[in-house]
Each structure stands twice: as C-alpha cells, then as structure tokens.
C-alpha atoms as a PDB file:
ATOM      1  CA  UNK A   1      63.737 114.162 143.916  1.00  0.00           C
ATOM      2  CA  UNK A   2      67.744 114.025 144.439  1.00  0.00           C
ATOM      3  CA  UNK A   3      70.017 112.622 142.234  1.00  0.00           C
ATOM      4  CA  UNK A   4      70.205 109.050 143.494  1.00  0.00           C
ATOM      5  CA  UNK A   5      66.537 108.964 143.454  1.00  0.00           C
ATOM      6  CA  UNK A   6      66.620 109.748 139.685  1.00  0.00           C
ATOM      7  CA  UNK A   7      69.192 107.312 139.014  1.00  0.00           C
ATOM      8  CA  UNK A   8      67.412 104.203 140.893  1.00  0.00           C
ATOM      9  CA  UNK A   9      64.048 105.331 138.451  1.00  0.00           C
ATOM     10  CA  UNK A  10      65.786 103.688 135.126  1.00  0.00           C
ATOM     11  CA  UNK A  11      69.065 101.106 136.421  1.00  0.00           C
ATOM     12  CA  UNK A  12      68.117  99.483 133.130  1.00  0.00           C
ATOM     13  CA  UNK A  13      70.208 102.009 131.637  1.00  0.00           C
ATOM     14  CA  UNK A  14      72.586 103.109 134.541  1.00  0.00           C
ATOM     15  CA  UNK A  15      76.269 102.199 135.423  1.00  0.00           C
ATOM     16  CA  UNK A  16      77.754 102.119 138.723  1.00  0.00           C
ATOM     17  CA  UNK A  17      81.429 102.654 139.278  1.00  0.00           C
ATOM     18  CA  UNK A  18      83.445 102.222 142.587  1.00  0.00           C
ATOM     19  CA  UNK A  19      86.234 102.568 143.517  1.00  0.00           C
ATOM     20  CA  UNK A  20      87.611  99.879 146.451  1.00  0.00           C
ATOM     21  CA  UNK A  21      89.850 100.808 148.871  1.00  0.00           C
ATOM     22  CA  UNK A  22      88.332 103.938 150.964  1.00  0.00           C
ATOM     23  CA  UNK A  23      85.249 103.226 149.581  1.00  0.00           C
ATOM     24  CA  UNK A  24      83.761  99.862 149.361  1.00  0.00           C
ATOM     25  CA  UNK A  25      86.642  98.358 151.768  1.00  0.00           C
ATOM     26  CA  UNK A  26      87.492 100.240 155.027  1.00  0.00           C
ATOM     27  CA  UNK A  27      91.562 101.128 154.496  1.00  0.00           C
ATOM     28  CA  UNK A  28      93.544  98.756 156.554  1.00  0.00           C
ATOM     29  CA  UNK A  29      97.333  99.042 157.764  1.00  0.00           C
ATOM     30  CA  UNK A  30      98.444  95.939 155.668  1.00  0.00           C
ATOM     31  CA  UNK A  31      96.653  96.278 152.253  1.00  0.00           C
ATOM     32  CA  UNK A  32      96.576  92.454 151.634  1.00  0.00           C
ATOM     33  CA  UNK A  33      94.499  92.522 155.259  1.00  0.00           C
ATOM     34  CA  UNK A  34      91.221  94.605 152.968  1.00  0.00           C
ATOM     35  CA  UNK A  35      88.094  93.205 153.321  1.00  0.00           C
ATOM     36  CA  UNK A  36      84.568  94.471 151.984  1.00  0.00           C
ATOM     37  CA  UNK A  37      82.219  94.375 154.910  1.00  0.00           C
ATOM     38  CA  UNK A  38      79.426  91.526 154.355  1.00  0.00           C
ATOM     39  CA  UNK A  39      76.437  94.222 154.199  1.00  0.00           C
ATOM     40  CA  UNK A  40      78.317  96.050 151.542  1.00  0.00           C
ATOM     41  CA  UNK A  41      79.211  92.833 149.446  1.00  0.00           C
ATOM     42  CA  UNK A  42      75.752  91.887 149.530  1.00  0.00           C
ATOM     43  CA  UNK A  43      74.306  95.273 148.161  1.00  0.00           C
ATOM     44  CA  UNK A  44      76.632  95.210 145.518  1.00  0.00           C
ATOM     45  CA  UNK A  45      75.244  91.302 144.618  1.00  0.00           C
ATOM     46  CA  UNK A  46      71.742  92.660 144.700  1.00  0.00           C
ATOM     47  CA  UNK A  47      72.457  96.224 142.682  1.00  0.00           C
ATOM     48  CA  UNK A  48      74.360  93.803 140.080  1.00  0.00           C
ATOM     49  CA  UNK A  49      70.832  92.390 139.138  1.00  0.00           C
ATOM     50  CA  UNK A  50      68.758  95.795 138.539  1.00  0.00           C
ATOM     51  CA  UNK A  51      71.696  97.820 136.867  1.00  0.00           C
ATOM     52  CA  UNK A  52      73.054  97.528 133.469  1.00  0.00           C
ATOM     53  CA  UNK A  53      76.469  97.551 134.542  1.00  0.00           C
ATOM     54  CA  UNK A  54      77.929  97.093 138.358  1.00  0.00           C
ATOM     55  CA  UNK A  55      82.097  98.229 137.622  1.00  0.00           C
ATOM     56  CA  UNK A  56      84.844  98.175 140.553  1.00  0.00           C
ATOM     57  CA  UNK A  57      88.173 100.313 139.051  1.00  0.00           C
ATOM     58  CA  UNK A  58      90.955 100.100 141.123  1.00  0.00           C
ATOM     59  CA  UNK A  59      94.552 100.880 141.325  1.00  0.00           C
ATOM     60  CA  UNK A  60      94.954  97.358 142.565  1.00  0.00           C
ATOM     61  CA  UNK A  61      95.274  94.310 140.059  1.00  0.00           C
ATOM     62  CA  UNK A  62      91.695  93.825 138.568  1.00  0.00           C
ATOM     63  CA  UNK A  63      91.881  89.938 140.355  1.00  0.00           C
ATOM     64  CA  UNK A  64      93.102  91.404 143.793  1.00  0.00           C
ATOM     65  CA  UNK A  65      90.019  93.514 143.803  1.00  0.00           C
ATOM     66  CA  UNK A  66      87.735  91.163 142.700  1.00  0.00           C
ATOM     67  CA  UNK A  67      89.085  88.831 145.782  1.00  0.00           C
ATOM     68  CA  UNK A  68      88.639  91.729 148.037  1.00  0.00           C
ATOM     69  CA  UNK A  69      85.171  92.488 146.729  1.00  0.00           C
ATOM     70  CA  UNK A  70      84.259  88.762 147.422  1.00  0.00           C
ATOM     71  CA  UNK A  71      81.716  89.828 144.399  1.00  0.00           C
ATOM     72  CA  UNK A  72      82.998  87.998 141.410  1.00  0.00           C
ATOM     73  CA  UNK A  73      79.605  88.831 139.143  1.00  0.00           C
ATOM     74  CA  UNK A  74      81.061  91.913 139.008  1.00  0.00           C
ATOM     75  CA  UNK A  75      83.223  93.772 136.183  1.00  0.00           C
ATOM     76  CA  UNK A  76      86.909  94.559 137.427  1.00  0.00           C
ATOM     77  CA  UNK A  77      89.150  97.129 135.649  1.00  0.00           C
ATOM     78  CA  UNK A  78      92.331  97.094 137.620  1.00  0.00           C
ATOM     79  CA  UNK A  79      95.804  99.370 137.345  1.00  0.00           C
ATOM     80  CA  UNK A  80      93.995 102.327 136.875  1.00  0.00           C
ATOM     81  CA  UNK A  81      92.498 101.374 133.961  1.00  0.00           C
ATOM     82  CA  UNK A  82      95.793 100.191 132.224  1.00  0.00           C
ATOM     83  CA  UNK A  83      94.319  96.318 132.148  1.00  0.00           C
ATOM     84  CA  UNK A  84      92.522  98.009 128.931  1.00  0.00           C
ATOM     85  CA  UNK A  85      95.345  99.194 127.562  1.00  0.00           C
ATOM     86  CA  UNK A  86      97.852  96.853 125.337  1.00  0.00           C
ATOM     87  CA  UNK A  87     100.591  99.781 125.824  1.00  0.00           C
ATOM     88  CA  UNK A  88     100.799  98.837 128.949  1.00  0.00           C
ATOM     89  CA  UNK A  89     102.398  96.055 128.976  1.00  0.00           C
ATOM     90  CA  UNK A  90     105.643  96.323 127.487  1.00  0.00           C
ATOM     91  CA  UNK A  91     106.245  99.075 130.551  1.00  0.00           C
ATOM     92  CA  UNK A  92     106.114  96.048 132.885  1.00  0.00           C
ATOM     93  CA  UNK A  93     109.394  94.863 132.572  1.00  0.00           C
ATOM     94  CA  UNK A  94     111.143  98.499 133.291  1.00  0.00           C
ATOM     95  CA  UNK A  95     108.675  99.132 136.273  1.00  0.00           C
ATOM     96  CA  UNK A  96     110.470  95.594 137.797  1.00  0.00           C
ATOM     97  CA  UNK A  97     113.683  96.714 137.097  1.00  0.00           C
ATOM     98  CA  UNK A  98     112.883 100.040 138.625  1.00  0.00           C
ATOM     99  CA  UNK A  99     111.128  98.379 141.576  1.00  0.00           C
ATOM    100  CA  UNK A 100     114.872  95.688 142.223  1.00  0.00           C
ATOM    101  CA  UNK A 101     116.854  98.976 142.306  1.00  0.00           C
ATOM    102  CA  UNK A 102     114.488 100.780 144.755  1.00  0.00           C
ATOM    103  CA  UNK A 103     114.258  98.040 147.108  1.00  0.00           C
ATOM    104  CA  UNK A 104     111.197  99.738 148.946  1.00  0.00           C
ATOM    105  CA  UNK A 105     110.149  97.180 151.626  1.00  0.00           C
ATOM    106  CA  UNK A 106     106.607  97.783 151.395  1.00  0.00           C
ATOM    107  CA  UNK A 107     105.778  97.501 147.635  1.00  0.00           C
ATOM    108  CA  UNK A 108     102.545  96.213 146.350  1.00  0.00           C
ATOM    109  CA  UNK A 109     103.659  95.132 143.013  1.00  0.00           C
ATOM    110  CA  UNK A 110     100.895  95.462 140.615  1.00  0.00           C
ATOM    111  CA  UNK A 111     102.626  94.381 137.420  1.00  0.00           C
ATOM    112  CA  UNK A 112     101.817  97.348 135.642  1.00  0.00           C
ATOM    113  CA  UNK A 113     101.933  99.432 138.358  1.00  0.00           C
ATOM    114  CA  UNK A 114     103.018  99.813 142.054  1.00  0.00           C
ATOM    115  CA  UNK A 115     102.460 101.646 145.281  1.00  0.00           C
ATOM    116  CA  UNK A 116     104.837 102.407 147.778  1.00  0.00           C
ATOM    117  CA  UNK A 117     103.463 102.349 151.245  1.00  0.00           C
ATOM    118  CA  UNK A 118     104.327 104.365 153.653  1.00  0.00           C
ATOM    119  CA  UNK A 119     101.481 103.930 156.092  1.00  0.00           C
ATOM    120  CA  UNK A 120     102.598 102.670 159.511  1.00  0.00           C
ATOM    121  CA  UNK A 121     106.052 103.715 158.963  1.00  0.00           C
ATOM    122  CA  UNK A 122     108.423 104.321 162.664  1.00  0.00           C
ATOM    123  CA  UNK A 123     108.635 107.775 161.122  1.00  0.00           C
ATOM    124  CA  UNK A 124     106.025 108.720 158.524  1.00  0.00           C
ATOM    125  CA  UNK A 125     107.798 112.059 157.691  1.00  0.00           C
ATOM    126  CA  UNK A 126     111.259 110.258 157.116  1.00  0.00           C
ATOM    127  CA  UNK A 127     109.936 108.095 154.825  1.00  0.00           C
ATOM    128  CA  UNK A 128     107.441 110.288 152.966  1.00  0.00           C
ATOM    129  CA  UNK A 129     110.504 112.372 151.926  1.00  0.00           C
ATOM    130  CA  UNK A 130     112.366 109.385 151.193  1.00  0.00           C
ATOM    131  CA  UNK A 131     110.172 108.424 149.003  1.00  0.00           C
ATOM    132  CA  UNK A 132     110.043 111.995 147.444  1.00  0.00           C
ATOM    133  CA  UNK A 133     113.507 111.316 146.037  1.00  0.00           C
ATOM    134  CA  UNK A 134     111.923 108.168 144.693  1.00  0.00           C
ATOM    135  CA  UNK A 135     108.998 109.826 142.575  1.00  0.00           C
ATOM    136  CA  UNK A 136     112.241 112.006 141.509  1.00  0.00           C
ATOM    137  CA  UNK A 137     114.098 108.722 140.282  1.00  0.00           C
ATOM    138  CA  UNK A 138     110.870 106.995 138.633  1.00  0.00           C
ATOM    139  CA  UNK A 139     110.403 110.600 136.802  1.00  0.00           C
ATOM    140  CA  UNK A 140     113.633 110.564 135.259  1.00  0.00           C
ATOM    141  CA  UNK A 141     113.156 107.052 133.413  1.00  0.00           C
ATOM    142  CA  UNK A 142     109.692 107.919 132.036  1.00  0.00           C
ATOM    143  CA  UNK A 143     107.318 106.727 134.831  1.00  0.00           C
ATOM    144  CA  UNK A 144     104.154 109.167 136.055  1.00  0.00           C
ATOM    145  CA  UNK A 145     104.827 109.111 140.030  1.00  0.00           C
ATOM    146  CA  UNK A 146     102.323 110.474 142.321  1.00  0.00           C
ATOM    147  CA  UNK A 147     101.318 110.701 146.212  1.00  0.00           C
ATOM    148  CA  UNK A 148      98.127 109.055 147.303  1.00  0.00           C
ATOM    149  CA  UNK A 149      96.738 108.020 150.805  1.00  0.00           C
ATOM    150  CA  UNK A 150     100.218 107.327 152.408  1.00  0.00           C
ATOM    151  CA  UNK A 151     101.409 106.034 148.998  1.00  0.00           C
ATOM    152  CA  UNK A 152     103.594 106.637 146.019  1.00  0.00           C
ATOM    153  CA  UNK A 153     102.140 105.121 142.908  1.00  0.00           C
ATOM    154  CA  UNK A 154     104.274 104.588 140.073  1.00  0.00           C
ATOM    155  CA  UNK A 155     102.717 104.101 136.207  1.00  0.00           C
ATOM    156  CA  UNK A 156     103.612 103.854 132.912  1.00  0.00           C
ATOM    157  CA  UNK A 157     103.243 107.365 131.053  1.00  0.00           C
ATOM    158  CA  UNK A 158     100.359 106.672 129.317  1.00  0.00           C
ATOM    159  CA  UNK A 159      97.195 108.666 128.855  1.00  0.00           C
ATOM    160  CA  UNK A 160      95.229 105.949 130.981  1.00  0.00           C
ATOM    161  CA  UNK A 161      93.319 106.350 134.020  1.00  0.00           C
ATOM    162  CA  UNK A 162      90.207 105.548 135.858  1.00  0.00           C
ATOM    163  CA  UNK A 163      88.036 108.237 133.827  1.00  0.00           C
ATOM    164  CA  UNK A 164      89.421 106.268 130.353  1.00  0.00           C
ATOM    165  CA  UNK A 165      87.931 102.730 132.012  1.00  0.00           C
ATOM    166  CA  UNK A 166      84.908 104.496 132.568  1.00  0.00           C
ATOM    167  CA  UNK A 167      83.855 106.021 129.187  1.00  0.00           C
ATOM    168  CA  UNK A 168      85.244 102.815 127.397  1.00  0.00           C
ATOM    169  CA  UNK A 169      82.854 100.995 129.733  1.00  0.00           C
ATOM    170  CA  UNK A 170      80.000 103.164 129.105  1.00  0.00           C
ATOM    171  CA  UNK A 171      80.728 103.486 125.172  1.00  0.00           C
ATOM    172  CA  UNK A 172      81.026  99.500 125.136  1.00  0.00           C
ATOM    173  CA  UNK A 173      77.526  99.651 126.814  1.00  0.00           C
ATOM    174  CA  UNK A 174      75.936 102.801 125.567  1.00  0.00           C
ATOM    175  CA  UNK A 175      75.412 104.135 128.646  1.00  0.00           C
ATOM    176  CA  UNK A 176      74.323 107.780 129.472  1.00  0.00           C
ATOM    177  CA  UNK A 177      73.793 107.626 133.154  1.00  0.00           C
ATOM    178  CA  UNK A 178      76.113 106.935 136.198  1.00  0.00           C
ATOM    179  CA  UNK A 179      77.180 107.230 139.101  1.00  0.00           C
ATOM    180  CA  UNK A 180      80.854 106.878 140.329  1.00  0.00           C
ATOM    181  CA  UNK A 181      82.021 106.693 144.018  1.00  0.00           C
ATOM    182  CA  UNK A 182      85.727 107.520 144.778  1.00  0.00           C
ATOM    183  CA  UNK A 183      87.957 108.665 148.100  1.00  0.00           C
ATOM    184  CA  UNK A 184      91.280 109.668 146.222  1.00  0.00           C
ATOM    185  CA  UNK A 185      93.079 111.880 143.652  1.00  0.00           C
ATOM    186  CA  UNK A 186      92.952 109.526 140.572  1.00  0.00           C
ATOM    187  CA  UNK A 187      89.559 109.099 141.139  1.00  0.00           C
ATOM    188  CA  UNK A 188      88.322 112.386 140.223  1.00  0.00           C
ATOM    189  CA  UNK A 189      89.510 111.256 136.329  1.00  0.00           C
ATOM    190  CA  UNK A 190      86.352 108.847 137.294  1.00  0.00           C
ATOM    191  CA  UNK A 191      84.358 112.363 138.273  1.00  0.00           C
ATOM    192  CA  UNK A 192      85.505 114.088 135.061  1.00  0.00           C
ATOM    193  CA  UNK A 193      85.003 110.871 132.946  1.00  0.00           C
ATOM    194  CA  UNK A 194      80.944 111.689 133.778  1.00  0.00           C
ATOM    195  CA  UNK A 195      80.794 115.030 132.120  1.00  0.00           C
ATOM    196  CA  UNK A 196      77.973 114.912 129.218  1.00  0.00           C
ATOM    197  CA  UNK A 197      75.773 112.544 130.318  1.00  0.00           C
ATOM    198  CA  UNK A 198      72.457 112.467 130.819  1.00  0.00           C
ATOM    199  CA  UNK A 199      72.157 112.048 134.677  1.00  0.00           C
ATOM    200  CA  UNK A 200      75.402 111.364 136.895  1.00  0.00           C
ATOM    201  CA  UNK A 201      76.019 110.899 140.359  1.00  0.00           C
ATOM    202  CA  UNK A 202      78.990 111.765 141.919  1.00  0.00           C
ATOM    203  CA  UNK A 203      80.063 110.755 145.509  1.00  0.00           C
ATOM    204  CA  UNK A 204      83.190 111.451 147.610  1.00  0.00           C
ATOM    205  CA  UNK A 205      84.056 109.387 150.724  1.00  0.00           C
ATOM    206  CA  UNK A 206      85.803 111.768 152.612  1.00  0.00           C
ATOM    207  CA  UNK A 207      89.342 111.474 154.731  1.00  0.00           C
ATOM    208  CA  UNK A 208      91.626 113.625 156.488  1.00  0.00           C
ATOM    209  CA  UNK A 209      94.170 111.979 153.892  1.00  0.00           C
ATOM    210  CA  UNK A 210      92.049 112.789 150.935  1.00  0.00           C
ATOM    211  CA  UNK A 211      92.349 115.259 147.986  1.00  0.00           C
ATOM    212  CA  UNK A 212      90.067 118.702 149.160  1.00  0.00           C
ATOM    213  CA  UNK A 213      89.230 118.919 145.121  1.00  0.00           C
ATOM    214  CA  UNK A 214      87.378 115.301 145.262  1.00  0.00           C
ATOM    215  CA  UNK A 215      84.924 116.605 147.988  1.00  0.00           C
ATOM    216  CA  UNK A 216      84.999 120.013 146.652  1.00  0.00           C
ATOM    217  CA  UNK A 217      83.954 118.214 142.983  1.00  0.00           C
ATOM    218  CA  UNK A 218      81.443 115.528 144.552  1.00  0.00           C
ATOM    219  CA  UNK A 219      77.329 115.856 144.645  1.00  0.00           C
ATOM    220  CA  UNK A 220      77.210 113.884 147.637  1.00  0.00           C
ATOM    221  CA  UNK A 221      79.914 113.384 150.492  1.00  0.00           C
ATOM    222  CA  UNK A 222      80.077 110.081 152.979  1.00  0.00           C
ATOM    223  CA  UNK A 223      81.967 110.200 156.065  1.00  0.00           C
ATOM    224  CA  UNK A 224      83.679 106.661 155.319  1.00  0.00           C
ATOM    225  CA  UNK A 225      82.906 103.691 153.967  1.00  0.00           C
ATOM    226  CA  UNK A 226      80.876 102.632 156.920  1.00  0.00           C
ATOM    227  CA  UNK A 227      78.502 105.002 155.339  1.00  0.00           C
ATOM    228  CA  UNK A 228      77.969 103.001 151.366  1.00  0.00           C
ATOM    229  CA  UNK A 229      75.979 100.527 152.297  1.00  0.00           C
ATOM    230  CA  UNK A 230      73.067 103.125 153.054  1.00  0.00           C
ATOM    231  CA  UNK A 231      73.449 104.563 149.570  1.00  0.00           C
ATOM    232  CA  UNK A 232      73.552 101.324 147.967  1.00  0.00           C
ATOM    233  CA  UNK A 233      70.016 100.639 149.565  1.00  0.00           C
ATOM    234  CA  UNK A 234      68.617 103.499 148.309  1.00  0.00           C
ATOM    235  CA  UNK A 235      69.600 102.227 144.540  1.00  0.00           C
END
C-alpha cells in the first residue's frame, strides 16, 4: 500500500494542503486570467467532505485564491502565510512605498506582499536582471526578495512562510497526518513543515521553471497540474 493509499484509510484525521498556481490552476500569462479546471474544483468540493481539513496556501491574497479556486468551503491562508501573522501588517505601508518608487509595470500587489512578473516580457533576460537590481533595492530597506517562476516576490522579513500556515493549521486541528502538494521554492517550507508526523504525503508538480530540490524532496512527482485531479480521486 503507497502512501496516498494510507492517507485515504483515516481522512477523519488527515489535512490536505495545496498550493494554487502550478498546482491546482494551470499557470497562465496574465495571473488575474487563473482558473482551476472544473474536474479539479469539483474533487476538491468532494475531498472537503471526507477530510478533516481541505487548506489552499498561496502567495496570492487568501480572497484571490479562494476566487480562483471557485471552492469557497475551503480554508485560504494567503501571503505566504503572513494573513496569520499580526506583524505583518504594519510592513504594508513601506512595501507601497517601495512598490510607487519601483514603478514595475507588472506588479501583483498583494498588500503584504508582491510579485514582480516578468513572464511574457519582449526580452525575458533584460528584465530578469532588471529586476535583479530590484531584489538588491528591496534588500537594502529590510524586505526578503526572492526569484520564483518568472517572478520576484517581495515580503516583509518575518519568520513566516507556507510551512508556519501549515503547522499552525495542523496544531489548531491536532492533526498528525498530511499531505501537501506544491510546484515552487517557498513551497518546500510546506514539505519541511510535515516532518514528525505520523503519515505525510508529499507531492511535487514538476516544471522546467521549478526548484530541482522540490522534486528532489517530493514522494510523488506530477507532470503538471493536468495530472491532480487523478490523485485527488484516489483520496
């Protein structure tokens, strides 16, 4: 019996974590344009009734993912976490300053956090090391600045992440078995916020763009999101 066998035998006492973009929602040019597929939203729906807890943390706002989700049942930690953190907000207001002086045109302003795209870009390479002088700028007054999937995220400096959702959500829950699904750097802090329990599952939804640690760290790889749904069945 594999892992996600053993974790479907008890989902009274399971949590499932995803994470959206890259994983639940295929990654789209425009991010507002994201969009869970229908089969995937419905899994998710049905999964929501058997397990003790059904999470989506994002990097996005916790109400932009729930809109993209199109799940609202659902719990929603968004900002990496930070929406659980009352730090947080009194970095807003320098993170909008620092966004009006960098005058990136394709910011998703998350508030607490943003992400600089560079996807689509005339020239990718140009602006990638544009934005290197950026993360160099945001570093200097205080801010954590890391690359992504054709993005430069830019967070308070605050010892929040996806792993810190994760164990608060399982501690609020007293959970000792999971599973958590992510395509991207910050979501290994998901992978390592696992370590201890019980049973966990974790899964890696592979890209060319994508961190080789995530993969090398997952117990099961998918191809793309096109590829969930099928393990959400088998829950």
């Amino acid at each position: 019996m594999d892992l996600i066998d053993r974790l479907a035998e008890d989902p009274a006492h399971a949590g499932l974590f995803f994470d959206v973009d890259g994983v639940l929602a295929p990654i789209v040019a425009l991010p507002q344009d994201a969009r869970v597929p229908d089969e995937t939203a419905a899994e998710l729906h049905r999964l929501n009734e058997r397990y003790a807890l059904v999470a989506c943390i994002s990097g996005r706002s916790g109400d932009d993912a729930r809109r993209i989700v199109g799940v609202p049942e659902l719990v929603y930690v968004g900002n990496h976490g930070l929406e659980l953190d009352d730090e947080a907000t009194a970095w807003g207001g320098r993170l909008q300053e620092f966004l009006d002086e960098t005058g990136w045109p394709a910011t998703e302003n998350k508030r607490l956090t943003a992400a600089l795209h560079y996807r689509g870009a005339e020239d990718e390479e140009a602006a990638r090391s544009t934005l290197e002088q950026v993360k160099l700028r945001a570093e200097a007054q205080g801010f954590v600045a890391r690359f992504g999937r054709k993005v430069l995220e830019v967070l308070p400096p605050l010892d929040v992440h996806k792993g810190t959702a994760v164990r608060h959500l399982l501690g609020e829950r007293n959970l000792r078995r999971a599973l958590y699904a992510g395509d991207d750097t910050t979501d290994l802090d998901g992978f390592r916020a696992l370590e201890g329990l019980d049973l966990s599952v974790r899964i890696a939804v592979v890209s060319k763009e994508g961190p080789a640690e995530l993969q090398e760290a997952a117990d099961l790889t998918l191809a793309g999101p096109e590829e969930v749904p099928g393990v959400l069945r088998r829950l």
